[in-house]
C-alpha atoms as a PDB file:
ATOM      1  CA  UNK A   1      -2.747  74.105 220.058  1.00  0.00           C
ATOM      2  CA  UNK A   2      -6.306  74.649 218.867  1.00  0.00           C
ATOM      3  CA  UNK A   3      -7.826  71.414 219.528  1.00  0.00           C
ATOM      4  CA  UNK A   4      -5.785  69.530 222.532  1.00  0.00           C
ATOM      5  CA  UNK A   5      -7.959  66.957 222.661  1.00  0.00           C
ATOM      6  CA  UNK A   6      -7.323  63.198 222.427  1.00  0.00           C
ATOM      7  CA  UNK A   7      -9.793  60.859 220.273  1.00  0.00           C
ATOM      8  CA  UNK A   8      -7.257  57.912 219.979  1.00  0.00           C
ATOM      9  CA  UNK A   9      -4.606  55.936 221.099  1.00  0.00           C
ATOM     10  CA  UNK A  10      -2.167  56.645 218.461  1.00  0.00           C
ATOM     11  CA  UNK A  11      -2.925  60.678 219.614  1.00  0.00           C
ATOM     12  CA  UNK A  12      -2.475  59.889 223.106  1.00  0.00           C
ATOM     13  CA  UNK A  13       1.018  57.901 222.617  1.00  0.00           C
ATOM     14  CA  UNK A  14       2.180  61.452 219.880  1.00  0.00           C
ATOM     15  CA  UNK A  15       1.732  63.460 223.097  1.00  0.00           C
ATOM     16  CA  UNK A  16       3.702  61.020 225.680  1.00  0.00           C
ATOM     17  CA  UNK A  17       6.072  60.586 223.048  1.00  0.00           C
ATOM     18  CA  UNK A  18       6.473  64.711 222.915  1.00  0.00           C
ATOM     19  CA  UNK A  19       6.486  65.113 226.145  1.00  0.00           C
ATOM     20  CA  UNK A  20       9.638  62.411 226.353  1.00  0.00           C
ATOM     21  CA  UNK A  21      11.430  64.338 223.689  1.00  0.00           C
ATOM     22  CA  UNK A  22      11.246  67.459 225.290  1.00  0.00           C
ATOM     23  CA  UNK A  23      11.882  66.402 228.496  1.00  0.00           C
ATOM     24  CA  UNK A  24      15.284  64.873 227.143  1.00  0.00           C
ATOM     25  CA  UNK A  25      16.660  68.153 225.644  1.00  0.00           C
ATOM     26  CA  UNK A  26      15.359  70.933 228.019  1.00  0.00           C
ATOM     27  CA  UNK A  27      14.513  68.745 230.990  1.00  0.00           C
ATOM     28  CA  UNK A  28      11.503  70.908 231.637  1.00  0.00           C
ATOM     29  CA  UNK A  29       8.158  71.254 229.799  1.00  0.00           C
ATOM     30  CA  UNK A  30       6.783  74.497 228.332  1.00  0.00           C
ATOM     31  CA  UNK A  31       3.647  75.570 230.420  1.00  0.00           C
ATOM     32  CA  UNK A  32       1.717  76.151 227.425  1.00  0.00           C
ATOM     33  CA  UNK A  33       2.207  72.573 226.231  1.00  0.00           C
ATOM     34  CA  UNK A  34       1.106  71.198 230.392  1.00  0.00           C
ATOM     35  CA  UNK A  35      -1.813  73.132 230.242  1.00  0.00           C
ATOM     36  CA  UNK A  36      -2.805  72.140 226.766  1.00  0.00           C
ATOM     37  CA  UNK A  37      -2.355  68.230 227.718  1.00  0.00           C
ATOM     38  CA  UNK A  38      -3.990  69.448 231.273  1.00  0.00           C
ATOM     39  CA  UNK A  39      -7.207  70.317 228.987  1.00  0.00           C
ATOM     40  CA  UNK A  40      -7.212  67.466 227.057  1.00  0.00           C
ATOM     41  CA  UNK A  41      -6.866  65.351 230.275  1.00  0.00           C
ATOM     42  CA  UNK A  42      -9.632  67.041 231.868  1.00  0.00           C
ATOM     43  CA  UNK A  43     -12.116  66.509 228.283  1.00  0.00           C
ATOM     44  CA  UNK A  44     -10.862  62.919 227.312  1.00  0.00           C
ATOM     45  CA  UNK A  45     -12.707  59.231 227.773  1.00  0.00           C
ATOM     46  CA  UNK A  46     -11.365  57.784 230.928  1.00  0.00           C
ATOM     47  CA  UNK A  47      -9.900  54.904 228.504  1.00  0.00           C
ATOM     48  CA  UNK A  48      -7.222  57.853 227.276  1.00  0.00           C
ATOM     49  CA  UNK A  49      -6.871  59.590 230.264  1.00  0.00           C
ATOM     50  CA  UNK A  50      -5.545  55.768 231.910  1.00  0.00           C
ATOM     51  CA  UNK A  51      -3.604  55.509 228.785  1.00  0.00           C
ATOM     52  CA  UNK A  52      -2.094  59.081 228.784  1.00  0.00           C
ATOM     53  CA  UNK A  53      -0.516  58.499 232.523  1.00  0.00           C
ATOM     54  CA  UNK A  54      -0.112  54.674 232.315  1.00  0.00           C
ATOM     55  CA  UNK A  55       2.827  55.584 229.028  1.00  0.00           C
ATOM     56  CA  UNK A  56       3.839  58.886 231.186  1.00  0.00           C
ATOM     57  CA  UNK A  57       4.607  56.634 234.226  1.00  0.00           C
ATOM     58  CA  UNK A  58       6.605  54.023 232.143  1.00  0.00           C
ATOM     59  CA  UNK A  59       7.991  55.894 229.382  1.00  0.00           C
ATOM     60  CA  UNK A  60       8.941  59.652 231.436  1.00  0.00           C
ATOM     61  CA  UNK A  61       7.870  59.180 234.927  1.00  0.00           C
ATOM     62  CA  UNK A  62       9.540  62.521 236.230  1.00  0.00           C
ATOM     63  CA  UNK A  63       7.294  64.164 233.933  1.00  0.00           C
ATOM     64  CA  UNK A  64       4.426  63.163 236.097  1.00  0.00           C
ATOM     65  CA  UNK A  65       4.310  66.092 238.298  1.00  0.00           C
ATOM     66  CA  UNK A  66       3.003  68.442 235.243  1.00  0.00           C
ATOM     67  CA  UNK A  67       0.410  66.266 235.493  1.00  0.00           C
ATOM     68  CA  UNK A  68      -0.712  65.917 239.093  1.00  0.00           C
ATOM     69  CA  UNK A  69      -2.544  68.711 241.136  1.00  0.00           C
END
């Protein structure tokens, strides 16, 4: 992942929805993938940072821990 980070919505809700995928068939996430979404977190507006945990938390919320350090 080159570029991890978000400039929209619609490219916050593609990761969330990845992250739910993944999380349904291996029931773990790939650390490269956390720390790319960990980067784009950290470089986001605060608008898509509230949107990237607000769809974790309703969508794949034992996927949250990645997340939180």
């Amino acid at each position: 992942m080159a570029n991890s980070d978000w400039s929209s919505v619609e490219e916050v809700d593609v990761s969330v929805k990845a992250i739910v995928t993944i999380m349904k068939r291996k029931r773990k996430l790939p650390t490269p993938l956390v720390e790319a979404y960990k980067h784009a977190l950290d470089t986001s507006t605060r608008e898509l940072t509230r949107r990237f945990y607000e769809q974790l938390t309703t969508r794949c919320p034992e996927a949250l821990d990645y997340f939180m350090d």
